[in-house]
PDB file of N, CA and C in Angstrom:
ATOM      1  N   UNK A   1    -281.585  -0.871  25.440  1.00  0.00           N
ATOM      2  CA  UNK A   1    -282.027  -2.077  24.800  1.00  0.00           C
ATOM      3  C   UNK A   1    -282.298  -1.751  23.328  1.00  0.00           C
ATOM      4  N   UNK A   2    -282.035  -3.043  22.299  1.00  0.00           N
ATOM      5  CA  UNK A   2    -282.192  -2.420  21.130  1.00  0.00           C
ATOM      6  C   UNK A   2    -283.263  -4.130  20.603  1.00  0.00           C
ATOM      7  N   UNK A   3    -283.683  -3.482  19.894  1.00  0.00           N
ATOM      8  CA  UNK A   3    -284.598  -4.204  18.928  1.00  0.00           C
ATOM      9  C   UNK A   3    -283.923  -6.242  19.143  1.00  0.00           C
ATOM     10  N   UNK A   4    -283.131  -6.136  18.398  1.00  0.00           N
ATOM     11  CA  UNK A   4    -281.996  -7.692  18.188  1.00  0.00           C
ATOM     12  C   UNK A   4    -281.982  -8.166  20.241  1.00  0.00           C
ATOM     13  N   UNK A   5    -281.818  -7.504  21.085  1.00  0.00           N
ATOM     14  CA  UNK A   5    -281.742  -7.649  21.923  1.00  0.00           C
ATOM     15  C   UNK A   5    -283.142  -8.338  22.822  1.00  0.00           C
ATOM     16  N   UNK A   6    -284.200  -7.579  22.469  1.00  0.00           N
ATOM     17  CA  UNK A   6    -285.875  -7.891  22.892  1.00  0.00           C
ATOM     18  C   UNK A   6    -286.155  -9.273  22.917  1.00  0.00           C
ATOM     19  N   UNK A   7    -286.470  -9.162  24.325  1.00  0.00           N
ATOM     20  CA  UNK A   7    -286.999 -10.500  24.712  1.00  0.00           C
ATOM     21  C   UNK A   7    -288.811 -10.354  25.264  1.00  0.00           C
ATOM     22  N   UNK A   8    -289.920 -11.174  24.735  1.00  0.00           N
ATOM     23  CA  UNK A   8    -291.253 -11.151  25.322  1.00  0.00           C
ATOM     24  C   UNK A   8    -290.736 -11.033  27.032  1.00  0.00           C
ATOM     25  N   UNK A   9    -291.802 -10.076  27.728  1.00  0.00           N
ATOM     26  CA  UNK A   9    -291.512 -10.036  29.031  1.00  0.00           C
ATOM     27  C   UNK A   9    -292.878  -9.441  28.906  1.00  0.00           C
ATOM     28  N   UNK A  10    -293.517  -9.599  30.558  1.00  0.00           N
ATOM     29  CA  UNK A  10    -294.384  -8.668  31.321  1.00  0.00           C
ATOM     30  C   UNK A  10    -294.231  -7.208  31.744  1.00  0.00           C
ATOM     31  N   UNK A  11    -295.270  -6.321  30.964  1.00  0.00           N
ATOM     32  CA  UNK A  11    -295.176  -4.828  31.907  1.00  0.00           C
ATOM     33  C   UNK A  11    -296.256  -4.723  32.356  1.00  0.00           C
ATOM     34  N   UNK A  12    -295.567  -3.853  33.681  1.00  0.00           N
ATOM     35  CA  UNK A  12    -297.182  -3.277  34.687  1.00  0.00           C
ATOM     36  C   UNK A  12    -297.714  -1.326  34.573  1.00  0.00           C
ATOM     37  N   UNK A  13    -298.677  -2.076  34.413  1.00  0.00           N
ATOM     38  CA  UNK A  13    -299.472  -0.528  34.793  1.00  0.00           C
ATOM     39  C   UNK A  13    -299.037   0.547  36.341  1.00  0.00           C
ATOM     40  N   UNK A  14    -299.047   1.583  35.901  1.00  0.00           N
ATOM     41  CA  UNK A  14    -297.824   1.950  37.269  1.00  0.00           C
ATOM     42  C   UNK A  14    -299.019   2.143  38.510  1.00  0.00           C
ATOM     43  N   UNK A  15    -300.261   2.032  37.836  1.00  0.00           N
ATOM     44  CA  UNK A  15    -301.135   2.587  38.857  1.00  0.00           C
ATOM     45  C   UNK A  15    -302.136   1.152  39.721  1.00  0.00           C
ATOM     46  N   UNK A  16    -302.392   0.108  38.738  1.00  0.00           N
ATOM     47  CA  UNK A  16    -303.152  -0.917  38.647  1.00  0.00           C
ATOM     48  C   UNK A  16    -302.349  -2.002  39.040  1.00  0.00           C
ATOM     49  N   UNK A  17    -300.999  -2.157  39.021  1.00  0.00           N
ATOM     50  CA  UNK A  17    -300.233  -2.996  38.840  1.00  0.00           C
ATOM     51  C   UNK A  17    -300.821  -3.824  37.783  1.00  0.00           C
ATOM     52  N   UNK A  18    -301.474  -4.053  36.982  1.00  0.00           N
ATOM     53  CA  UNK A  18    -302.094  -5.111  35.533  1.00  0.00           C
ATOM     54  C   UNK A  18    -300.899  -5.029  35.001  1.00  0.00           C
ATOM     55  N   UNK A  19    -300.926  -6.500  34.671  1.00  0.00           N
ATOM     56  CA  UNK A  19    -300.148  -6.963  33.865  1.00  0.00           C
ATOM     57  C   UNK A  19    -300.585  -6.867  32.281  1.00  0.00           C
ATOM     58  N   UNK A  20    -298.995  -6.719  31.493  1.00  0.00           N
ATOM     59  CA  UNK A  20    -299.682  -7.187  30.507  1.00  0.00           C
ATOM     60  C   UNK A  20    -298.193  -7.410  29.167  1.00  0.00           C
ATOM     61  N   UNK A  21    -298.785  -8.434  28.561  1.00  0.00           N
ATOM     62  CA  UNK A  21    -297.538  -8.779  27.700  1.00  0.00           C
ATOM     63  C   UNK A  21    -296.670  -8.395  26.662  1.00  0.00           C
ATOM     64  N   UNK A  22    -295.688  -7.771  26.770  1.00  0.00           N
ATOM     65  CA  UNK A  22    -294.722  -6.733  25.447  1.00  0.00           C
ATOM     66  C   UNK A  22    -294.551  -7.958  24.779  1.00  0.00           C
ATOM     67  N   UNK A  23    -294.885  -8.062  23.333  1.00  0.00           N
ATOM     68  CA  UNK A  23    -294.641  -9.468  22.787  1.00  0.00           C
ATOM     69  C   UNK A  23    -293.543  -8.904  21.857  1.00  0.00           C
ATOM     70  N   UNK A  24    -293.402  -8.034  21.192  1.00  0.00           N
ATOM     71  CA  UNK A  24    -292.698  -6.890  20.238  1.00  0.00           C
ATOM     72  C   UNK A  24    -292.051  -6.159  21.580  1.00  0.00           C
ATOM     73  N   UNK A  25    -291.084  -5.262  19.966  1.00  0.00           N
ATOM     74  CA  UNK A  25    -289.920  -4.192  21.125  1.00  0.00           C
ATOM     75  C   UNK A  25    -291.083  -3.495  20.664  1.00  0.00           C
ATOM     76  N   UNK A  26    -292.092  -3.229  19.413  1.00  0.00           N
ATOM     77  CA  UNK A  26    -292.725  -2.008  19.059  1.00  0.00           C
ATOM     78  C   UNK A  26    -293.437  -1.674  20.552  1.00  0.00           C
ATOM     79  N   UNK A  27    -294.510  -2.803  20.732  1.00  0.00           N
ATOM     80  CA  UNK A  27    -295.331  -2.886  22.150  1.00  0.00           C
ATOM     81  C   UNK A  27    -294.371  -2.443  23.257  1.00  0.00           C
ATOM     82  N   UNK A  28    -293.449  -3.062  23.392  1.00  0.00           N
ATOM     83  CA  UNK A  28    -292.445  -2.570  24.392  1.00  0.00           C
ATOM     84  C   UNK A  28    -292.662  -1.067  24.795  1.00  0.00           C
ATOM     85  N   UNK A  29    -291.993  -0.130  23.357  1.00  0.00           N
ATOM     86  CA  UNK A  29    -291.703   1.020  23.545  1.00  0.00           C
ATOM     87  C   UNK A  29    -293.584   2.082  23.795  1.00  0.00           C
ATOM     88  N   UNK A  30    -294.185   0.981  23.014  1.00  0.00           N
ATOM     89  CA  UNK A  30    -295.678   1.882  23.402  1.00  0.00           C
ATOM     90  C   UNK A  30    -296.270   1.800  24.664  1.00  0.00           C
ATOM     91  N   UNK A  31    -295.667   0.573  25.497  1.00  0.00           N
ATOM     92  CA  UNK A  31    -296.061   0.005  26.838  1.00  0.00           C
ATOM     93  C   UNK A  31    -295.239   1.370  27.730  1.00  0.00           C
ATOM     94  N   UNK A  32    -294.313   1.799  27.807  1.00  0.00           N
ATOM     95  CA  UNK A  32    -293.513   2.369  28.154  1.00  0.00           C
ATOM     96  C   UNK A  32    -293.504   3.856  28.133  1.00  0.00           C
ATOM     97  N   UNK A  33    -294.110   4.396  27.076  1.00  0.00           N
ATOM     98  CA  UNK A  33    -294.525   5.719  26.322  1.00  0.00           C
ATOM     99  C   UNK A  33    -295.487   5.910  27.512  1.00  0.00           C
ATOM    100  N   UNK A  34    -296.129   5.004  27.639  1.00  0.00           N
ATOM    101  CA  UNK A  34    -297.777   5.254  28.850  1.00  0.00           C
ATOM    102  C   UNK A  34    -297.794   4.972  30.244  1.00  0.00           C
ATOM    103  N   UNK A  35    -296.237   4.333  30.378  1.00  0.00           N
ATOM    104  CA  UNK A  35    -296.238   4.899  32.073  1.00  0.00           C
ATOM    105  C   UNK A  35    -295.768   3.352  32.428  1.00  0.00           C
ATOM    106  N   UNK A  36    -295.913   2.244  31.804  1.00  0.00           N
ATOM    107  CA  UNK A  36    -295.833   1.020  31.743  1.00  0.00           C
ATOM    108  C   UNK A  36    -294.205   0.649  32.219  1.00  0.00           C
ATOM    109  N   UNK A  37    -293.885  -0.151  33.594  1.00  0.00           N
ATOM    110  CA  UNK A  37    -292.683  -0.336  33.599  1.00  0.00           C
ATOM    111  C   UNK A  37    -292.564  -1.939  34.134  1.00  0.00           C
ATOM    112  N   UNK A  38    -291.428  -2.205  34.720  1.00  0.00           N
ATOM    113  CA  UNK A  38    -291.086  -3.680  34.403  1.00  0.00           C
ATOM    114  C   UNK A  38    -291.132  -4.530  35.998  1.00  0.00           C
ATOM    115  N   UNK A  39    -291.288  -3.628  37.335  1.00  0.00           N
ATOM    116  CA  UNK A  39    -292.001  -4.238  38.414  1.00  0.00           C
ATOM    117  C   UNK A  39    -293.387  -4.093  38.846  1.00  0.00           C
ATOM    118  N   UNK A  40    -293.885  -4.936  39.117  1.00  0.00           N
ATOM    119  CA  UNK A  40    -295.288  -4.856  39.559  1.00  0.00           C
ATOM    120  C   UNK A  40    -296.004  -4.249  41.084  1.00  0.00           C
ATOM    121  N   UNK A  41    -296.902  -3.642  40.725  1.00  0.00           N
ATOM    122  CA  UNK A  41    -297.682  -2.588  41.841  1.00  0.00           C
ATOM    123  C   UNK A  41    -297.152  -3.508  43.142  1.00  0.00           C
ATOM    124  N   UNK A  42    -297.249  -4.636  43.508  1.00  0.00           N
ATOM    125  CA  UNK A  42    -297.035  -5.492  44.965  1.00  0.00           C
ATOM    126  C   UNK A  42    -295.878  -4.820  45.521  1.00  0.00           C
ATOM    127  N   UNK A  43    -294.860  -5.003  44.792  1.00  0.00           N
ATOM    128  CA  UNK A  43    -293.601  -4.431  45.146  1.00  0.00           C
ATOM    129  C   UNK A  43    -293.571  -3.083  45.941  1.00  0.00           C
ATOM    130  N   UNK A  44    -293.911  -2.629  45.082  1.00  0.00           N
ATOM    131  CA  UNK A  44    -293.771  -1.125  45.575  1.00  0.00           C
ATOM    132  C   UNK A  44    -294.923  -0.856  46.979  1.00  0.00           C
ATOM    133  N   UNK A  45    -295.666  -1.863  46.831  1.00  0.00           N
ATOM    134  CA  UNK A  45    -297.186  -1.485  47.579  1.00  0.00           C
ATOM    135  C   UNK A  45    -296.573  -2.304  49.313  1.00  0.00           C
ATOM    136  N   UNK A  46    -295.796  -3.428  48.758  1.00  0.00           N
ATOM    137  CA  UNK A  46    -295.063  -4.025  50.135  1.00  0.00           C
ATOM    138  C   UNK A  46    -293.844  -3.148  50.635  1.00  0.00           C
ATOM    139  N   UNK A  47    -293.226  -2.230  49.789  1.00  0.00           N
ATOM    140  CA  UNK A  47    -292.598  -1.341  50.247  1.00  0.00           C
ATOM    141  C   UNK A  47    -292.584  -0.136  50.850  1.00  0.00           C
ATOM    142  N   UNK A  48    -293.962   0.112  50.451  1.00  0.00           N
ATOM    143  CA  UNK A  48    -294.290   1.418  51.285  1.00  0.00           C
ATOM    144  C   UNK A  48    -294.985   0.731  52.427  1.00  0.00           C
ATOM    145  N   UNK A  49    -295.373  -0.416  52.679  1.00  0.00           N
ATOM    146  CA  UNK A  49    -295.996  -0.915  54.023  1.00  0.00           C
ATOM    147  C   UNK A  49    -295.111  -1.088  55.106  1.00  0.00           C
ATOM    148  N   UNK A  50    -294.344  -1.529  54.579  1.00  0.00           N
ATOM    149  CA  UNK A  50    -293.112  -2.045  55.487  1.00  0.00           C
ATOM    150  C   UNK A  50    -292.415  -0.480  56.040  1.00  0.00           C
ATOM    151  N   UNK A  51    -292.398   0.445  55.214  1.00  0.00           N
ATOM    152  CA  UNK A  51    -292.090   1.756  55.581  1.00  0.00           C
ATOM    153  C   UNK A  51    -292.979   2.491  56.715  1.00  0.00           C
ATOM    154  N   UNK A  52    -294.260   2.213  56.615  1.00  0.00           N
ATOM    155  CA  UNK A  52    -295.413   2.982  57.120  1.00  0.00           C
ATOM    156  C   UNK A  52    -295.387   1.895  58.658  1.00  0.00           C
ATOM    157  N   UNK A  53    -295.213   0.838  58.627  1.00  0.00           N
ATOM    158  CA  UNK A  53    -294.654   0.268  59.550  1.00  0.00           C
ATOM    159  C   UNK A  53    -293.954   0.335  60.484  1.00  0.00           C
ATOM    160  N   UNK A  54    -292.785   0.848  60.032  1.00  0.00           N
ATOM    161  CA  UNK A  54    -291.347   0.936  60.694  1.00  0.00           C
ATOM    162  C   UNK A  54    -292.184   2.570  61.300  1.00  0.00           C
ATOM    163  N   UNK A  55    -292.179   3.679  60.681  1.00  0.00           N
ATOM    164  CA  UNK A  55    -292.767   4.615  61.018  1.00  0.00           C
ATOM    165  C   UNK A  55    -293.821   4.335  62.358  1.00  0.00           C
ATOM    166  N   UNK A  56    -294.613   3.974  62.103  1.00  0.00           N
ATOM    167  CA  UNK A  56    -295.682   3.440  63.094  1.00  0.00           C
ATOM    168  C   UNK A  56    -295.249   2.910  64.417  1.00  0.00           C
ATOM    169  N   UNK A  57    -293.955   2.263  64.406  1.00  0.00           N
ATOM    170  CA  UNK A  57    -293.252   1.410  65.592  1.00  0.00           C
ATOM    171  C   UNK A  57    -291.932   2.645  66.172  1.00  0.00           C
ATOM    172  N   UNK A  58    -291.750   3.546  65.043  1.00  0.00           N
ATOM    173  CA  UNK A  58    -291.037   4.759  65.808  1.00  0.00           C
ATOM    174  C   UNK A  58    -292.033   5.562  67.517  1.00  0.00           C
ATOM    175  N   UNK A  59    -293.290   5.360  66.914  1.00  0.00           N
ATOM    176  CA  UNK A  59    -293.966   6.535  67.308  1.00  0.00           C
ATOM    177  C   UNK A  59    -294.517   5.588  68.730  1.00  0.00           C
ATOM    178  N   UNK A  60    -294.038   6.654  69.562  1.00  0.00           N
ATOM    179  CA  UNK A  60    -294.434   5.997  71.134  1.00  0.00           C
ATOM    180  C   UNK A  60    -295.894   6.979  71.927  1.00  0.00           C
ATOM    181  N   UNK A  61    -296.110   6.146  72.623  1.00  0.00           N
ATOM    182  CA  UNK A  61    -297.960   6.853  73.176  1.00  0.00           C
ATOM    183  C   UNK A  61    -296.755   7.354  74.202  1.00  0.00           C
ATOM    184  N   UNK A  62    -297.658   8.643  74.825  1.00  0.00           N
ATOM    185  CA  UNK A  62    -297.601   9.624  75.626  1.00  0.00           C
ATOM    186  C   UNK A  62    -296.946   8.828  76.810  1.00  0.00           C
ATOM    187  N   UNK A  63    -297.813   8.023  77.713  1.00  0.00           N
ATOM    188  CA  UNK A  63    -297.817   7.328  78.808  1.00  0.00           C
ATOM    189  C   UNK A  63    -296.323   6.547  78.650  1.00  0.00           C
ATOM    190  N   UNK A  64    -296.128   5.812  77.360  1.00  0.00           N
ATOM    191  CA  UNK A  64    -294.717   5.425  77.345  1.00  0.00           C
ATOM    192  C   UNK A  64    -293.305   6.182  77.008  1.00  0.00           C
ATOM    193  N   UNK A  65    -293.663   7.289  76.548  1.00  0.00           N
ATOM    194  CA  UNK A  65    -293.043   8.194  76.832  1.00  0.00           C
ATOM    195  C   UNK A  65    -292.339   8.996  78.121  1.00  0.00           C
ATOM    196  N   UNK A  66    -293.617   9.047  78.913  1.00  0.00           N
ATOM    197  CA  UNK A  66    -293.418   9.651  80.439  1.00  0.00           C
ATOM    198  C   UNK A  66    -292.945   8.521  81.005  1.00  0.00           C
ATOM    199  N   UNK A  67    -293.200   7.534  81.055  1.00  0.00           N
ATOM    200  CA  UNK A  67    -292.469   6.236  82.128  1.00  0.00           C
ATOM    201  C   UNK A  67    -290.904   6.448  81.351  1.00  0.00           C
ATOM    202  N   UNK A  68    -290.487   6.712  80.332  1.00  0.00           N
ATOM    203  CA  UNK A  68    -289.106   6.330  80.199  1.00  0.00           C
ATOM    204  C   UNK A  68    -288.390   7.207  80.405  1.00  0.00           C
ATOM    205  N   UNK A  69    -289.001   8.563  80.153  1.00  0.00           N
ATOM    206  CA  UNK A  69    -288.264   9.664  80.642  1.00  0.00           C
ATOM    207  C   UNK A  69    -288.110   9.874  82.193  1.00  0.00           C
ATOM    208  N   UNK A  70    -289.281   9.025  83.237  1.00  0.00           N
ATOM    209  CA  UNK A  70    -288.962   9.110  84.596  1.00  0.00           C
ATOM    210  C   UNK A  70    -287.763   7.653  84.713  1.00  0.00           C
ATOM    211  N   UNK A  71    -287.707   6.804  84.104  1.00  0.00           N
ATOM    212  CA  UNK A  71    -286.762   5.585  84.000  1.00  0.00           C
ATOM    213  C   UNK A  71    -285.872   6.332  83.627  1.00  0.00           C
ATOM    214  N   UNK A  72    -285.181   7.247  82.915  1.00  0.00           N
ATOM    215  CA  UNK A  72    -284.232   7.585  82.647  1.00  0.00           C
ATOM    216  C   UNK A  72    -283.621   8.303  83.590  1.00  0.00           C
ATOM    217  N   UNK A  73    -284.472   9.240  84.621  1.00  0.00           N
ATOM    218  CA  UNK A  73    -284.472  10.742  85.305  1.00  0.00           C
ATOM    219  C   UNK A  73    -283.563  10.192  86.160  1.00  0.00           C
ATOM    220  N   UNK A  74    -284.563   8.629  86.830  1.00  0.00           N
ATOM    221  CA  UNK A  74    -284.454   8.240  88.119  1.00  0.00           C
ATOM    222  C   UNK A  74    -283.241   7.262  88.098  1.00  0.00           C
ATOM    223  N   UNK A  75    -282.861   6.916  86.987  1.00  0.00           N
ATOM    224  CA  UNK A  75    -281.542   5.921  86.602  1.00  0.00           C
ATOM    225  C   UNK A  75    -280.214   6.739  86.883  1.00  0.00           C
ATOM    226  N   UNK A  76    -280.308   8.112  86.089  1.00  0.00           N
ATOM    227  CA  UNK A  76    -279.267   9.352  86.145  1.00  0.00           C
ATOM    228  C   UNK A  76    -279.944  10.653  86.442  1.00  0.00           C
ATOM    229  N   UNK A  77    -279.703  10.946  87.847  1.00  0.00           N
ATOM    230  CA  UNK A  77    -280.331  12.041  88.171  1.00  0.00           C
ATOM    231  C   UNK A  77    -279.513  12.975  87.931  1.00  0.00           C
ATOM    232  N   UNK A  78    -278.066  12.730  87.889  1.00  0.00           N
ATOM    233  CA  UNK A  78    -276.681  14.210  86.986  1.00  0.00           C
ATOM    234  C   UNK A  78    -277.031  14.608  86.444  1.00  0.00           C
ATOM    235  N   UNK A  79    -278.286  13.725  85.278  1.00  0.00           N
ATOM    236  CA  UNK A  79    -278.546  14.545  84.016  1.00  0.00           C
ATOM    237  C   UNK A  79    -279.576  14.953  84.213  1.00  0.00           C
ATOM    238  N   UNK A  80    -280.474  15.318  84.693  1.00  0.00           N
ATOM    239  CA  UNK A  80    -281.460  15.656  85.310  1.00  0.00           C
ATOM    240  C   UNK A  80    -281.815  17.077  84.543  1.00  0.00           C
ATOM    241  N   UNK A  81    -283.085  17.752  84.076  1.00  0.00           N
ATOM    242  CA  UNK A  81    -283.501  18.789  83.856  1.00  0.00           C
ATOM    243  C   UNK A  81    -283.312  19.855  85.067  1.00  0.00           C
ATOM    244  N   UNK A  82    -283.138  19.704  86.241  1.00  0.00           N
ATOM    245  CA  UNK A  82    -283.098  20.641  87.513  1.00  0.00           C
ATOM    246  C   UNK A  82    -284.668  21.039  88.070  1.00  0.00           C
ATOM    247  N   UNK A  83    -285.433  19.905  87.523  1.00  0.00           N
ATOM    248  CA  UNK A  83    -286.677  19.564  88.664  1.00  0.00           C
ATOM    249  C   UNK A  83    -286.848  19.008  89.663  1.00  0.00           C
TER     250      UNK A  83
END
């Protein structure tokens, strides 16, 4: 981006998500110098949820574990461990 190009836009704090307004490219480039970028904390904060989520719905309790591995045993006993 160059100077002729700069349009007023919102930057966020990378830590706070705060907003705050580049009215100048000068502000721009000082917004930016300090960590300041152009999506806001939500984003990223709904993205790692949705991650920690999916994670969370990987992970099966013990008890449902053992019922599927005997659902499986007792479905195909060929494949069977040799218990």
């Amino acid at each position: 981006m160059n100077k002729k190009d700069f349009k007023p836009h919102k930057m966020y704090h990378p830590k706070t998500g705060e907003a705050v307004s580049a009215k100048t490219y000068e502000q721009h480039l000082s917004l930016k110098k300090k960590g300041y970028g152009h999506s806001a904390k939500k984003k990223a904060a709904k993205k790692a949820a949705k991650k920690a989520a999916k994670k969370a719905a990987k992970k099966e309790s013990y008890a449902d574990a053992v019922e599927r591995r005997l659902k499986n045993h007792n479905s195909n006993p060929a494949k069977s461990s040799g218990y």
